[in-house]
PDB file of N, CA and C in Angstrom:
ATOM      1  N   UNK A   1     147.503 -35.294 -31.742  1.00  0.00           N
ATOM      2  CA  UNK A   1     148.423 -34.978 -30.658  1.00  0.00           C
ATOM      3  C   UNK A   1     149.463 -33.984 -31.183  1.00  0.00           C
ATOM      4  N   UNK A   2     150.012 -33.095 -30.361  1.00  0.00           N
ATOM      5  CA  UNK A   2     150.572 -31.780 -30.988  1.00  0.00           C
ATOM      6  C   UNK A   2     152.097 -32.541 -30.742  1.00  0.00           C
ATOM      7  N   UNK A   3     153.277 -31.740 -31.619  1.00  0.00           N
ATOM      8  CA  UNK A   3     154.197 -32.451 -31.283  1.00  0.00           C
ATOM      9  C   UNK A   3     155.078 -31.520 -30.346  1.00  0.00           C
ATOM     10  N   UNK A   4     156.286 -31.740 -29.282  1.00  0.00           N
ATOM     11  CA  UNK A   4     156.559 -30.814 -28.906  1.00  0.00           C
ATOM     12  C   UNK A   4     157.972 -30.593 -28.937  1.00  0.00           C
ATOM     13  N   UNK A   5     157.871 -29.367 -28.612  1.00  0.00           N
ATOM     14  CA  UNK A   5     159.568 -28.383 -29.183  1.00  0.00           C
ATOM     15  C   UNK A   5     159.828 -27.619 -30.491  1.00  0.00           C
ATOM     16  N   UNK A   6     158.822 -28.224 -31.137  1.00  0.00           N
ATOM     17  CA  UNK A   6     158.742 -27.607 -32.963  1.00  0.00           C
ATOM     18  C   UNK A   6     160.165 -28.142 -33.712  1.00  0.00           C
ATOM     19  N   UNK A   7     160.712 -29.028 -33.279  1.00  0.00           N
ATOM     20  CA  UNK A   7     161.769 -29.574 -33.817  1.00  0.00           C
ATOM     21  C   UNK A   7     161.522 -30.707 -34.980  1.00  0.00           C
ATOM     22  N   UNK A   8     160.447 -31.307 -34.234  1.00  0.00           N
ATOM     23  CA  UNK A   8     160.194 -32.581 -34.922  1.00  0.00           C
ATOM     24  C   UNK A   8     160.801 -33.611 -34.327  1.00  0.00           C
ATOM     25  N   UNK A   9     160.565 -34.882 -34.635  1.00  0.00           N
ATOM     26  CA  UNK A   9     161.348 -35.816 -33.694  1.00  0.00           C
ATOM     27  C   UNK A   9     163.091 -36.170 -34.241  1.00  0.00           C
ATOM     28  N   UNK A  10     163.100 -35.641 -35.544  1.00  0.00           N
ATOM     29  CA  UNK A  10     164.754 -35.928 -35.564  1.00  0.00           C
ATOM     30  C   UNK A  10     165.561 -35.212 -35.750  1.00  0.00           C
ATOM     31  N   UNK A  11     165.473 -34.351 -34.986  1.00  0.00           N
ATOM     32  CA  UNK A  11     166.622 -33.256 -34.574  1.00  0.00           C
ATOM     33  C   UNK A  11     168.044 -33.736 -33.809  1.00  0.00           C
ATOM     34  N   UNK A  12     167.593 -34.506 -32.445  1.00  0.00           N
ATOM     35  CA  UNK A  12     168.844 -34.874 -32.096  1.00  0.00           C
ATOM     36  C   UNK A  12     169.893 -35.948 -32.899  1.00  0.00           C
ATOM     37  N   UNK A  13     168.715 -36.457 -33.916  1.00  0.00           N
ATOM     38  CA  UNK A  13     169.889 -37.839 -35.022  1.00  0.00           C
ATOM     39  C   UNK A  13     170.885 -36.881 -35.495  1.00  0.00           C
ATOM     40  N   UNK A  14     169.931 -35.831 -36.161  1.00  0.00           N
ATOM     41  CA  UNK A  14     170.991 -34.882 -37.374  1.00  0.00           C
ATOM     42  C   UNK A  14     172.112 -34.445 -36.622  1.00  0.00           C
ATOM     43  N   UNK A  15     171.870 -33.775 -35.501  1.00  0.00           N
ATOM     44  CA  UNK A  15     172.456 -32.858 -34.186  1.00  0.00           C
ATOM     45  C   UNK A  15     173.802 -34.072 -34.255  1.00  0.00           C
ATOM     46  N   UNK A  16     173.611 -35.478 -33.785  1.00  0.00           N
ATOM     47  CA  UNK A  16     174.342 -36.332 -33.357  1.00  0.00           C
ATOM     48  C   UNK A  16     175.296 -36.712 -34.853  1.00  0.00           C
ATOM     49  N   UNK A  17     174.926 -36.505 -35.967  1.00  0.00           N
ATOM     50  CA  UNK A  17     176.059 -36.970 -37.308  1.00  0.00           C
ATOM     51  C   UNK A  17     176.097 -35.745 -37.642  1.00  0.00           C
ATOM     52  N   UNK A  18     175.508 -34.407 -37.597  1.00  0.00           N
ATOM     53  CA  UNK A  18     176.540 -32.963 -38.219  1.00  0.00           C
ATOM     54  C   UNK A  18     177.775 -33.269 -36.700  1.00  0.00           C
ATOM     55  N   UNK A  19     177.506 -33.324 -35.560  1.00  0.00           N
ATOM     56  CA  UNK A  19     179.128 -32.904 -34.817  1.00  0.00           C
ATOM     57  C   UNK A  19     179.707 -34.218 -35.521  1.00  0.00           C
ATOM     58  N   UNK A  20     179.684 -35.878 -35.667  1.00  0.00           N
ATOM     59  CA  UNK A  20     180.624 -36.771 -36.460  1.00  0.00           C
ATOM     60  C   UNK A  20     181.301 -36.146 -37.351  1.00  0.00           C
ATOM     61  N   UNK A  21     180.430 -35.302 -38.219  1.00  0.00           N
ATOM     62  CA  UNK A  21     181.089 -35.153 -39.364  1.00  0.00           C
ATOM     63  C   UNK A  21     181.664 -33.913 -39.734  1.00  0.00           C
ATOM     64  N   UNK A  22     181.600 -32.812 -38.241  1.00  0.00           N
ATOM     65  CA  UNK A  22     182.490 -31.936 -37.962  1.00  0.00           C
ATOM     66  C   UNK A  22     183.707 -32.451 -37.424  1.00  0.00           C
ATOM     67  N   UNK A  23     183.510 -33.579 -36.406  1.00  0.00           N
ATOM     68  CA  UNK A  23     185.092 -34.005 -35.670  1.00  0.00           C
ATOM     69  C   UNK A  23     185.911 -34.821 -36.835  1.00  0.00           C
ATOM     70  N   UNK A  24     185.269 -35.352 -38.178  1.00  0.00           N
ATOM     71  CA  UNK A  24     185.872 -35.852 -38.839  1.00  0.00           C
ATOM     72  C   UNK A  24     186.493 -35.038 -39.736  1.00  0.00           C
ATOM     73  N   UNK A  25     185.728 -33.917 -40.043  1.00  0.00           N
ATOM     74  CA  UNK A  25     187.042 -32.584 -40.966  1.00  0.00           C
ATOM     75  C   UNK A  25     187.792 -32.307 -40.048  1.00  0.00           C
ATOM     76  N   UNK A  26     187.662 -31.992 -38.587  1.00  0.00           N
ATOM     77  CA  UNK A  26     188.583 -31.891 -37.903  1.00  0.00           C
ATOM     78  C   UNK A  26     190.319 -32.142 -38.022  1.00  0.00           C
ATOM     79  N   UNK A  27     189.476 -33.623 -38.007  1.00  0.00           N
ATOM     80  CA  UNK A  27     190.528 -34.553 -38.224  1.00  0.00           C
ATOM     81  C   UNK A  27     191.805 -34.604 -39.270  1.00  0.00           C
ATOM     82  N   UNK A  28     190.549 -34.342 -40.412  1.00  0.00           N
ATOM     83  CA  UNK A  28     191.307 -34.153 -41.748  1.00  0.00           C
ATOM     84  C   UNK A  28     192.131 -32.839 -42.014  1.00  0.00           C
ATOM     85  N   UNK A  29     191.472 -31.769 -41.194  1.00  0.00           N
ATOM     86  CA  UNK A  29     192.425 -30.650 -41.383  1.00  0.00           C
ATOM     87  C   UNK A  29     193.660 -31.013 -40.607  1.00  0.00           C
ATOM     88  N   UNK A  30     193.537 -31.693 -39.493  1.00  0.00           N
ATOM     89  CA  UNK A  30     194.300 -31.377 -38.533  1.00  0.00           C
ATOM     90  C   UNK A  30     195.683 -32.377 -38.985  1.00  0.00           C
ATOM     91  N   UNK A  31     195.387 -33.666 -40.200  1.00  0.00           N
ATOM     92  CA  UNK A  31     196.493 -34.411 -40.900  1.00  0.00           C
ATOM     93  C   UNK A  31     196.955 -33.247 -42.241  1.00  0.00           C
ATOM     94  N   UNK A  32     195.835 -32.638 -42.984  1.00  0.00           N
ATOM     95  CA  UNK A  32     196.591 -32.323 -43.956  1.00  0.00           C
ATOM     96  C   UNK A  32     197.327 -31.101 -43.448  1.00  0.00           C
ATOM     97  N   UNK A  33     197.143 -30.406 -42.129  1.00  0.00           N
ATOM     98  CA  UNK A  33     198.122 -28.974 -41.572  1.00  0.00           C
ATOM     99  C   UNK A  33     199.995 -30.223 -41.448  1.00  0.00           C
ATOM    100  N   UNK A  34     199.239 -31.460 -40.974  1.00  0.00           N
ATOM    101  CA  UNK A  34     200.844 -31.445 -40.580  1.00  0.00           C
ATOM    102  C   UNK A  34     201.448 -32.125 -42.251  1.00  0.00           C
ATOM    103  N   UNK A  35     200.624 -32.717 -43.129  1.00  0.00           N
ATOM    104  CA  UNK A  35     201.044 -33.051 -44.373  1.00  0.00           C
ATOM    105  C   UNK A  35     201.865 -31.339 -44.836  1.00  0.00           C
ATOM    106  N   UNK A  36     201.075 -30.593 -44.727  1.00  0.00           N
ATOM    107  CA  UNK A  36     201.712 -29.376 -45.027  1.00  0.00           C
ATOM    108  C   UNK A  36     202.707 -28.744 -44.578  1.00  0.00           C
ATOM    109  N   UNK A  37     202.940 -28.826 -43.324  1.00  0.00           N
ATOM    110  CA  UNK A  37     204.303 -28.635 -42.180  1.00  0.00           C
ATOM    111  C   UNK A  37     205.772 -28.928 -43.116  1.00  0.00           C
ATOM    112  N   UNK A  38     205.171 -30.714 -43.762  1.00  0.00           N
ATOM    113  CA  UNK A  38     206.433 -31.247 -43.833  1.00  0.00           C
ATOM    114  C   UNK A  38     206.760 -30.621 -45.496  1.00  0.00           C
ATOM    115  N   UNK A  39     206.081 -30.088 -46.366  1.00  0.00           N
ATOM    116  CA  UNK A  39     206.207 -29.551 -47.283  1.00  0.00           C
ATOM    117  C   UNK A  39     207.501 -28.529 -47.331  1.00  0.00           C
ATOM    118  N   UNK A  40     207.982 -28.500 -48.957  1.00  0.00           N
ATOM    119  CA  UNK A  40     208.988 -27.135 -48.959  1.00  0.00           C
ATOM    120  C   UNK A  40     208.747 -26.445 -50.412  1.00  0.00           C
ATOM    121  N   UNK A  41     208.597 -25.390 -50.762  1.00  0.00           N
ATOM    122  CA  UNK A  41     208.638 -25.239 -51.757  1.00  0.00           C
ATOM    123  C   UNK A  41     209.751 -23.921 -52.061  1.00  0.00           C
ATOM    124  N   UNK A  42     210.426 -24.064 -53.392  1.00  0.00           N
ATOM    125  CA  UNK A  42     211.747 -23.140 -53.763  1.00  0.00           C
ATOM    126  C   UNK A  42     210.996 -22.568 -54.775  1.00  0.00           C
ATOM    127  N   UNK A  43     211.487 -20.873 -54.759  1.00  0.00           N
ATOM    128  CA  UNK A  43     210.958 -19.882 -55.890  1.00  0.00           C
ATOM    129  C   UNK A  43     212.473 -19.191 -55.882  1.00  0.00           C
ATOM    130  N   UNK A  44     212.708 -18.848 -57.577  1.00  0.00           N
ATOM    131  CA  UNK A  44     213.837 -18.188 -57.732  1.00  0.00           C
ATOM    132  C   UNK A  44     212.852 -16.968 -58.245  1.00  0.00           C
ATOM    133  N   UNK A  45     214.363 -15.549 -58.173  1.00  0.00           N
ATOM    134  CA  UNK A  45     214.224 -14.973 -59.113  1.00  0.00           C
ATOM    135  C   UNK A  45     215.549 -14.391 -59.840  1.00  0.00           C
ATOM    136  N   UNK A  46     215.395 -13.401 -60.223  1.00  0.00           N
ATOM    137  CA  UNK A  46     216.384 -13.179 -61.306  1.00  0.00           C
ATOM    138  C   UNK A  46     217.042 -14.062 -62.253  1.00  0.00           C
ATOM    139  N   UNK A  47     215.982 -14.929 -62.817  1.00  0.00           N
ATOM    140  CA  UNK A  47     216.379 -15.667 -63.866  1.00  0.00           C
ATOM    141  C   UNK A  47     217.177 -17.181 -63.380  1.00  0.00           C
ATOM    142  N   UNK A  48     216.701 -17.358 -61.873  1.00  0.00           N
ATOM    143  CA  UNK A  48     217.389 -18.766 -61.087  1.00  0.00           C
ATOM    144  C   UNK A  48     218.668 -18.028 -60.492  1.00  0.00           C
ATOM    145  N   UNK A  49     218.933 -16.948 -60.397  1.00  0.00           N
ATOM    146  CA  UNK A  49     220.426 -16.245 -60.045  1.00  0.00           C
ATOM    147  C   UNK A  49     220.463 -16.233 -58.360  1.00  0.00           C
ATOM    148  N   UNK A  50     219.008 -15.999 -57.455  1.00  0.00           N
ATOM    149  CA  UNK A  50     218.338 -16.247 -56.111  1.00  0.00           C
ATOM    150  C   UNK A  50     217.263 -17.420 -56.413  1.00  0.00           C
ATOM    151  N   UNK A  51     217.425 -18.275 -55.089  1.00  0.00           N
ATOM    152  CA  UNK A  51     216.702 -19.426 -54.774  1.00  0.00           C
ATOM    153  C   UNK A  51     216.116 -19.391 -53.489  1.00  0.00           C
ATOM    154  N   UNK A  52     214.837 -19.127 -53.144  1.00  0.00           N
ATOM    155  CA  UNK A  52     214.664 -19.139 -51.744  1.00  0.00           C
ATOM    156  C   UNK A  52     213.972 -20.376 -50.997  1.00  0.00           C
ATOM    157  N   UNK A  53     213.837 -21.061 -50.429  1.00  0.00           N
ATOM    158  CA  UNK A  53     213.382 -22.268 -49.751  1.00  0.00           C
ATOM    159  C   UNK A  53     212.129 -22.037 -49.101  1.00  0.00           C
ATOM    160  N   UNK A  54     210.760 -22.207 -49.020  1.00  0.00           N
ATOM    161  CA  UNK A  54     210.152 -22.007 -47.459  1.00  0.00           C
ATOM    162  C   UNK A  54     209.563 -22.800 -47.092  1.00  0.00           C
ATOM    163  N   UNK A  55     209.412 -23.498 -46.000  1.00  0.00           N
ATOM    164  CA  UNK A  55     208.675 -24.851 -45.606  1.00  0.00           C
ATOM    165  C   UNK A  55     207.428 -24.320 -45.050  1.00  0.00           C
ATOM    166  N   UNK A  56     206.079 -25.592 -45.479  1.00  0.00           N
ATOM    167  CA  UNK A  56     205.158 -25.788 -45.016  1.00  0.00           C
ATOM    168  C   UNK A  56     204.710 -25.108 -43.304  1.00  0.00           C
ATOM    169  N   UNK A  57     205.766 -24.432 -42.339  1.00  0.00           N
ATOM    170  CA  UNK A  57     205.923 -23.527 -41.413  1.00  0.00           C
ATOM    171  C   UNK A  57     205.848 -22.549 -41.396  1.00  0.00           C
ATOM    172  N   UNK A  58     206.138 -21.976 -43.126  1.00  0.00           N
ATOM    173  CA  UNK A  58     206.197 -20.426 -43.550  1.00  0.00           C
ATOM    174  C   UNK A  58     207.356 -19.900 -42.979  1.00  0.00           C
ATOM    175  N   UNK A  59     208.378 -20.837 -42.641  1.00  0.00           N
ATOM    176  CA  UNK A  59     209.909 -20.161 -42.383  1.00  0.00           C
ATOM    177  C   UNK A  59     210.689 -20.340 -43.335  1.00  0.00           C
ATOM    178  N   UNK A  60     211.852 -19.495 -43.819  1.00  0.00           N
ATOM    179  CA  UNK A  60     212.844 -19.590 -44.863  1.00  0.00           C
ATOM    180  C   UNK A  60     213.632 -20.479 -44.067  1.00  0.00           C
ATOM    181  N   UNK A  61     214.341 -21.597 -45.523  1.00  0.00           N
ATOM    182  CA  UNK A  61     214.707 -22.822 -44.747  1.00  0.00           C
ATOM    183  C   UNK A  61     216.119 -23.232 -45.507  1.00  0.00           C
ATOM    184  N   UNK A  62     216.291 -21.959 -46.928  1.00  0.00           N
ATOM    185  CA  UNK A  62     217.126 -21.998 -47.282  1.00  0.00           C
ATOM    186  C   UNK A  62     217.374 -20.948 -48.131  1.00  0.00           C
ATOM    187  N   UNK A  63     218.212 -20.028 -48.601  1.00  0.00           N
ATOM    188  CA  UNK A  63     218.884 -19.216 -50.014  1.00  0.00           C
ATOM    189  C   UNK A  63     220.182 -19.425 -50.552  1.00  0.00           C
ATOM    190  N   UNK A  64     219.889 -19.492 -51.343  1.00  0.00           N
ATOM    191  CA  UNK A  64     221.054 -20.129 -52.539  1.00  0.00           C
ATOM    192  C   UNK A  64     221.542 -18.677 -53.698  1.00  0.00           C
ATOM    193  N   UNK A  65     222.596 -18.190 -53.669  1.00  0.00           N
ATOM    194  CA  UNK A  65     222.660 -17.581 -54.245  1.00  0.00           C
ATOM    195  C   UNK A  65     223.637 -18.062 -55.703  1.00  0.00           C
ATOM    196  N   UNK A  66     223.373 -17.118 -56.587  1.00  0.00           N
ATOM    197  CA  UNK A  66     224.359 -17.526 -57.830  1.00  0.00           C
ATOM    198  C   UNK A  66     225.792 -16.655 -57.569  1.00  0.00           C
ATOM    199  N   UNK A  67     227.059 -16.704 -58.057  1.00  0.00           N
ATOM    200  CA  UNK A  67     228.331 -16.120 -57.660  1.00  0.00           C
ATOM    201  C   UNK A  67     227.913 -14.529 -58.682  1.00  0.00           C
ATOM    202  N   UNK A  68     227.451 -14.994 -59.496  1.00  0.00           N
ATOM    203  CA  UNK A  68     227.563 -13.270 -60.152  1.00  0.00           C
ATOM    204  C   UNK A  68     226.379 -12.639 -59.770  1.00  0.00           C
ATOM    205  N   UNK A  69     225.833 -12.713 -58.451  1.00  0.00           N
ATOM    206  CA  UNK A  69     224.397 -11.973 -58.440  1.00  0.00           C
ATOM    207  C   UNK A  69     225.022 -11.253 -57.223  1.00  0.00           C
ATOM    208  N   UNK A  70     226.013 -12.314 -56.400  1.00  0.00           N
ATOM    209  CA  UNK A  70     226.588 -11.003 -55.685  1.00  0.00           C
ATOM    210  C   UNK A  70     227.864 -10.052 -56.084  1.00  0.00           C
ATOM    211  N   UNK A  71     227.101  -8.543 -56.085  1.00  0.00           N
ATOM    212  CA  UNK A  71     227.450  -7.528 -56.600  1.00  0.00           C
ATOM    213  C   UNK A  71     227.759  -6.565 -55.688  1.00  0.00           C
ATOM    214  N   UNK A  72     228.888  -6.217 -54.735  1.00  0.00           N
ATOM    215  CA  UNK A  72     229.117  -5.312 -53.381  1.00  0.00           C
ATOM    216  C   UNK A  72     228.691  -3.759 -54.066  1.00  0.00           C
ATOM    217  N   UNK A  73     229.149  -3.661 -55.514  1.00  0.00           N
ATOM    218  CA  UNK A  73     228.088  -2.382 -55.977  1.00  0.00           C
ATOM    219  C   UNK A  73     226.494  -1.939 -55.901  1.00  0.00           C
ATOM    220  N   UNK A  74     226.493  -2.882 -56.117  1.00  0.00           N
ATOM    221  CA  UNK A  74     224.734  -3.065 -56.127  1.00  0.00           C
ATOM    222  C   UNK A  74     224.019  -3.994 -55.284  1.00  0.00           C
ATOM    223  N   UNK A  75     224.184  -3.871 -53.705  1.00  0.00           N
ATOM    224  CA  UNK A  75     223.356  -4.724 -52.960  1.00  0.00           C
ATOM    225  C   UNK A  75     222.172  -4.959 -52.805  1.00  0.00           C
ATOM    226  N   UNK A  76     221.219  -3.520 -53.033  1.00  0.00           N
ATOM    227  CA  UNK A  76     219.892  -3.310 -53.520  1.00  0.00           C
ATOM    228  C   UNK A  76     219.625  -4.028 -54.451  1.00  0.00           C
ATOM    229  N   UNK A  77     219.931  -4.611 -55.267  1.00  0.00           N
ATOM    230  CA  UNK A  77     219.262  -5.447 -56.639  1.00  0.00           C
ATOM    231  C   UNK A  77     218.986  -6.892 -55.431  1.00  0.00           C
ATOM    232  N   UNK A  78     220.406  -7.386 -54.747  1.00  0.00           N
ATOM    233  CA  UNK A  78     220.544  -8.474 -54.299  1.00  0.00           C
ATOM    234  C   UNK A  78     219.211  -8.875 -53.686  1.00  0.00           C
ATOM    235  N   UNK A  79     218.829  -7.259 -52.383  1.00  0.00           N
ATOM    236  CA  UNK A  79     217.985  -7.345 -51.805  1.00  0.00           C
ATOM    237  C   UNK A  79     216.674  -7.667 -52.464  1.00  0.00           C
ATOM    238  N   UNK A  80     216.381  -7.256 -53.206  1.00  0.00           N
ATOM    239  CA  UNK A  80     215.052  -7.224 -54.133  1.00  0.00           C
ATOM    240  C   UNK A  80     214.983  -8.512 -54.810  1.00  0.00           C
ATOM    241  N   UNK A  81     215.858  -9.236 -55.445  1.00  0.00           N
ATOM    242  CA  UNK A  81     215.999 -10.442 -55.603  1.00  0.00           C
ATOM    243  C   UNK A  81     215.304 -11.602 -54.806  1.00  0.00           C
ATOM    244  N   UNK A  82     216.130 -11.095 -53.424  1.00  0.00           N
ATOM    245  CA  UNK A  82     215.633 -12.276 -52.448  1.00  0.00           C
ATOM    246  C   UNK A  82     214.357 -11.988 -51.823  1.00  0.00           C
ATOM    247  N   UNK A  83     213.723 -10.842 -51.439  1.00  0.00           N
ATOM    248  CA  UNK A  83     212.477 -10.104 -51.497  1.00  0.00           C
ATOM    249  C   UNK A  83     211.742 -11.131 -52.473  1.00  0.00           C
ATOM    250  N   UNK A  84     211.324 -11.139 -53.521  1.00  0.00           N
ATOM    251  CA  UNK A  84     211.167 -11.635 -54.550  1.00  0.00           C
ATOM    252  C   UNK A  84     210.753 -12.908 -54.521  1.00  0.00           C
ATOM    253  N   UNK A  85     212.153 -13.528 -54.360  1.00  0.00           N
ATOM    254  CA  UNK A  85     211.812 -14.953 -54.044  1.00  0.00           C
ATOM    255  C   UNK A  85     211.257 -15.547 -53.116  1.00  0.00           C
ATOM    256  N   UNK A  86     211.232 -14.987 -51.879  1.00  0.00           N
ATOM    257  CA  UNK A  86     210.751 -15.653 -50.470  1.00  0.00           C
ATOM    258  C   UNK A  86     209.647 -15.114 -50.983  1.00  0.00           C
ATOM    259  N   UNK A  87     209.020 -14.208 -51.084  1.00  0.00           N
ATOM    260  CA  UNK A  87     207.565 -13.669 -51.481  1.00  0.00           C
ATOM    261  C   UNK A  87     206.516 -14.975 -52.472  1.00  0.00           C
ATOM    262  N   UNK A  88     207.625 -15.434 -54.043  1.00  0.00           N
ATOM    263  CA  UNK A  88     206.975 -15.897 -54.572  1.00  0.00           C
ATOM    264  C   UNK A  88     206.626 -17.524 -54.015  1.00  0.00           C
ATOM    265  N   UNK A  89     208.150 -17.605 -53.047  1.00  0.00           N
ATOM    266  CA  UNK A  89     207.194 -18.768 -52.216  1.00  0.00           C
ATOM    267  C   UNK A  89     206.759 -18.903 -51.634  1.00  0.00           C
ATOM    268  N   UNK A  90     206.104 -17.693 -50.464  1.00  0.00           N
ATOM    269  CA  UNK A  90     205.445 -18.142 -49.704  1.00  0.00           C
ATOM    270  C   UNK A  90     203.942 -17.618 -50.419  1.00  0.00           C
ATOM    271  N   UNK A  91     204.105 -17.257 -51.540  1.00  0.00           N
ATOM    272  CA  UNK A  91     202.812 -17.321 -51.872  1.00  0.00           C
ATOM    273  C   UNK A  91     202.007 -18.660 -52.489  1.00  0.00           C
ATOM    274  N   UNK A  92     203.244 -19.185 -53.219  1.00  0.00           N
ATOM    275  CA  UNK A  92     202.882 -20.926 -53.251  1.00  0.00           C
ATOM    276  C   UNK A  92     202.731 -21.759 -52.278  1.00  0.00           C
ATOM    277  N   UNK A  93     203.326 -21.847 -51.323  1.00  0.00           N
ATOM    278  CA  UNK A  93     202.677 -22.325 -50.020  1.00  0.00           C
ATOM    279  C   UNK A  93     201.291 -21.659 -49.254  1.00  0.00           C
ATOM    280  N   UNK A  94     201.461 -20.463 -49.825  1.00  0.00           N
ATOM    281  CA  UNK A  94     199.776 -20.047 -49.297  1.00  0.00           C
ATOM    282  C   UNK A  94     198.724 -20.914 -50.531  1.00  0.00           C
ATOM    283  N   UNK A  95     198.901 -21.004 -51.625  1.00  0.00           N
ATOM    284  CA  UNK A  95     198.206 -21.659 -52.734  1.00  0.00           C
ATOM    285  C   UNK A  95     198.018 -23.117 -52.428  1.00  0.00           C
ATOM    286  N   UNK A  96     199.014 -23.294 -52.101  1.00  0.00           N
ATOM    287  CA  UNK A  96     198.876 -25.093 -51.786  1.00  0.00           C
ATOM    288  C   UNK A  96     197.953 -25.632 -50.644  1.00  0.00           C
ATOM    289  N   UNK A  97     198.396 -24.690 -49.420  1.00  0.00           N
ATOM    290  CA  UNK A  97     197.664 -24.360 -48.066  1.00  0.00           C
ATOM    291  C   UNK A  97     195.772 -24.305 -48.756  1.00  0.00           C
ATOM    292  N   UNK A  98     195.565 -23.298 -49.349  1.00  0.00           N
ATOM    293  CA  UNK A  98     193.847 -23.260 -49.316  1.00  0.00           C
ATOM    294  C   UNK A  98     193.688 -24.071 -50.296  1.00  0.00           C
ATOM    295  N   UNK A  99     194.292 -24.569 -51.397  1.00  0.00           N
ATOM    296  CA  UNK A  99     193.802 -25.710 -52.069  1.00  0.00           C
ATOM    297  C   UNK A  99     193.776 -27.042 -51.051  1.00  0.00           C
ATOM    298  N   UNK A 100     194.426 -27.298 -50.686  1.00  0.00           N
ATOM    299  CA  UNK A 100     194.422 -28.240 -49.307  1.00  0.00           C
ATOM    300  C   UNK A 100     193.266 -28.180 -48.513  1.00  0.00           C
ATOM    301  N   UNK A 101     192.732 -27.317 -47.971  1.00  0.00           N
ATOM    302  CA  UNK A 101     191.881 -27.118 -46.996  1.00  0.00           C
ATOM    303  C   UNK A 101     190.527 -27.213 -48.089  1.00  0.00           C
ATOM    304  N   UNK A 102     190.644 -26.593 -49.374  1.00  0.00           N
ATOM    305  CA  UNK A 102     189.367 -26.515 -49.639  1.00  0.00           C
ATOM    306  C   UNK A 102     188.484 -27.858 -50.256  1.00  0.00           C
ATOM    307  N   UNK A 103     189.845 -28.890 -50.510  1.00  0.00           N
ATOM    308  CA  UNK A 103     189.152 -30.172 -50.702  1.00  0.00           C
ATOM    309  C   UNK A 103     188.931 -30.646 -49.320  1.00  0.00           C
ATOM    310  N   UNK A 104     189.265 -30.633 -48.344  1.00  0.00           N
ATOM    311  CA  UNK A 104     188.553 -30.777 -47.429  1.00  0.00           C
ATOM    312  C   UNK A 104     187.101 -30.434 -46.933  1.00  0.00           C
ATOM    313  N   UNK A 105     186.947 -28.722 -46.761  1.00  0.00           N
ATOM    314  CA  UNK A 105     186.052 -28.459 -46.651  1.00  0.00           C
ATOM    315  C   UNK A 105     184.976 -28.134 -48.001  1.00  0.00           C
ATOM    316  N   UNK A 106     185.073 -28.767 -48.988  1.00  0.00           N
ATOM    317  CA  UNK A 106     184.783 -28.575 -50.082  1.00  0.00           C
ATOM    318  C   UNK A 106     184.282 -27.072 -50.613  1.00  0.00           C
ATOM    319  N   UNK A 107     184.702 -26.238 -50.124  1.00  0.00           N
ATOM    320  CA  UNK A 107     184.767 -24.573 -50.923  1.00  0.00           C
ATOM    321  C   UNK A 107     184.157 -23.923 -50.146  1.00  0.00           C
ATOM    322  N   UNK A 108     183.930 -24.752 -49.039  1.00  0.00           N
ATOM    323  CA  UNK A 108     183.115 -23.579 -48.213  1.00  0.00           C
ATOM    324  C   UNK A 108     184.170 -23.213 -47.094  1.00  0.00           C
ATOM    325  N   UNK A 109     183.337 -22.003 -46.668  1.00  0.00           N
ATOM    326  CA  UNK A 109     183.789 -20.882 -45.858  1.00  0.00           C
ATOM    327  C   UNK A 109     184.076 -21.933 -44.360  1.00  0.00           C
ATOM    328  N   UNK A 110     185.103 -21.622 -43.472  1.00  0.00           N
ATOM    329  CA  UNK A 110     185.611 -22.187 -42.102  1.00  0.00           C
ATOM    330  C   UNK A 110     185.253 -20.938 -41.167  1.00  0.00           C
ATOM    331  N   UNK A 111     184.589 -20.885 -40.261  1.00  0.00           N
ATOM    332  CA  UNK A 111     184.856 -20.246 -39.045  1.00  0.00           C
ATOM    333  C   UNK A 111     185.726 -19.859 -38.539  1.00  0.00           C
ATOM    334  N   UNK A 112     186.052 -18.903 -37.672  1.00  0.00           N
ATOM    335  CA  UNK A 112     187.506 -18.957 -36.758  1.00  0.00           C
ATOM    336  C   UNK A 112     188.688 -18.605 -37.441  1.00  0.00           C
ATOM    337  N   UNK A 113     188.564 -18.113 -38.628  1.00  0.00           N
ATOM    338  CA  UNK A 113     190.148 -17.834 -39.333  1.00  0.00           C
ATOM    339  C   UNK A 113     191.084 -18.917 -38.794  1.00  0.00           C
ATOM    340  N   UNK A 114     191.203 -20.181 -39.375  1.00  0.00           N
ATOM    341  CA  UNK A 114     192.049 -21.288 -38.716  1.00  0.00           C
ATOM    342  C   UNK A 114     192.740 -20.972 -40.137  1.00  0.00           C
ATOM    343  N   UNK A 115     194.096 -21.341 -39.630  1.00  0.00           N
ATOM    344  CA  UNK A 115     195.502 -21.333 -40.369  1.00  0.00           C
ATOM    345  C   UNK A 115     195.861 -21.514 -41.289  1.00  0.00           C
ATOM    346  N   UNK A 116     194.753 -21.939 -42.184  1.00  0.00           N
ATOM    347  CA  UNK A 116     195.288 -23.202 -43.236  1.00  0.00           C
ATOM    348  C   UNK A 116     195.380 -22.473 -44.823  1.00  0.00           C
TER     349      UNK A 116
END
């Protein structure tokens, strides 16, 4: 007897636990985005002289400056300073972000450019 559809007969089992176990990364992305929300991480530069804050939102949430870094001669250094710092943290929050996601999805590639 021929079989029909060329599927074989257990296509719809697999069909029925790959979406489970898509709605369940789902899931998991969708706790570790807000585990990440509540995150903050601080990057200085000039030797701790600028402190910049940025939360798990990717908004600056705080700068801290040192008294001798502000210089009304030299505001350009100031600028570059804090440049600097918000940069180096939001690049640690981008680091934390795909290490996050990738134990989830264990190293593989996500569809959809989702956020994480």
């Amino acid at each position: 007897m021929a079989k029909r559809g060329g599927f074989g007969g257990g296509m719809p089992g697999n069909m029925t636990n790959l979406m489970k176990q898509a709605q369940k990364m789902q899931r998991q992305m969708e706790e570790a985005q807000k585990e990440l929300e509540e995150k903050e991480i601080t990057a200085s530069a000039g030797g701790g002289a600028v402190e910049v804050t940025v939360s798990g939102k990717r908004e600056i949430t705080k700068v801290k400056l040192t008294e001798e870094v502000v210089d009304p001669d030299d505001i350009e250094m100031l600028e570059d300073l804090i440049m600097a710092a918000a940069n180096e943290a939001f690049r640690q929050m981008e680091e934390i972000s795909a290490n996050s996601m990738s134990k989830i999805t264990g190293g593989m590639s996500v569809p959809g450019g989702l956020p994480f």
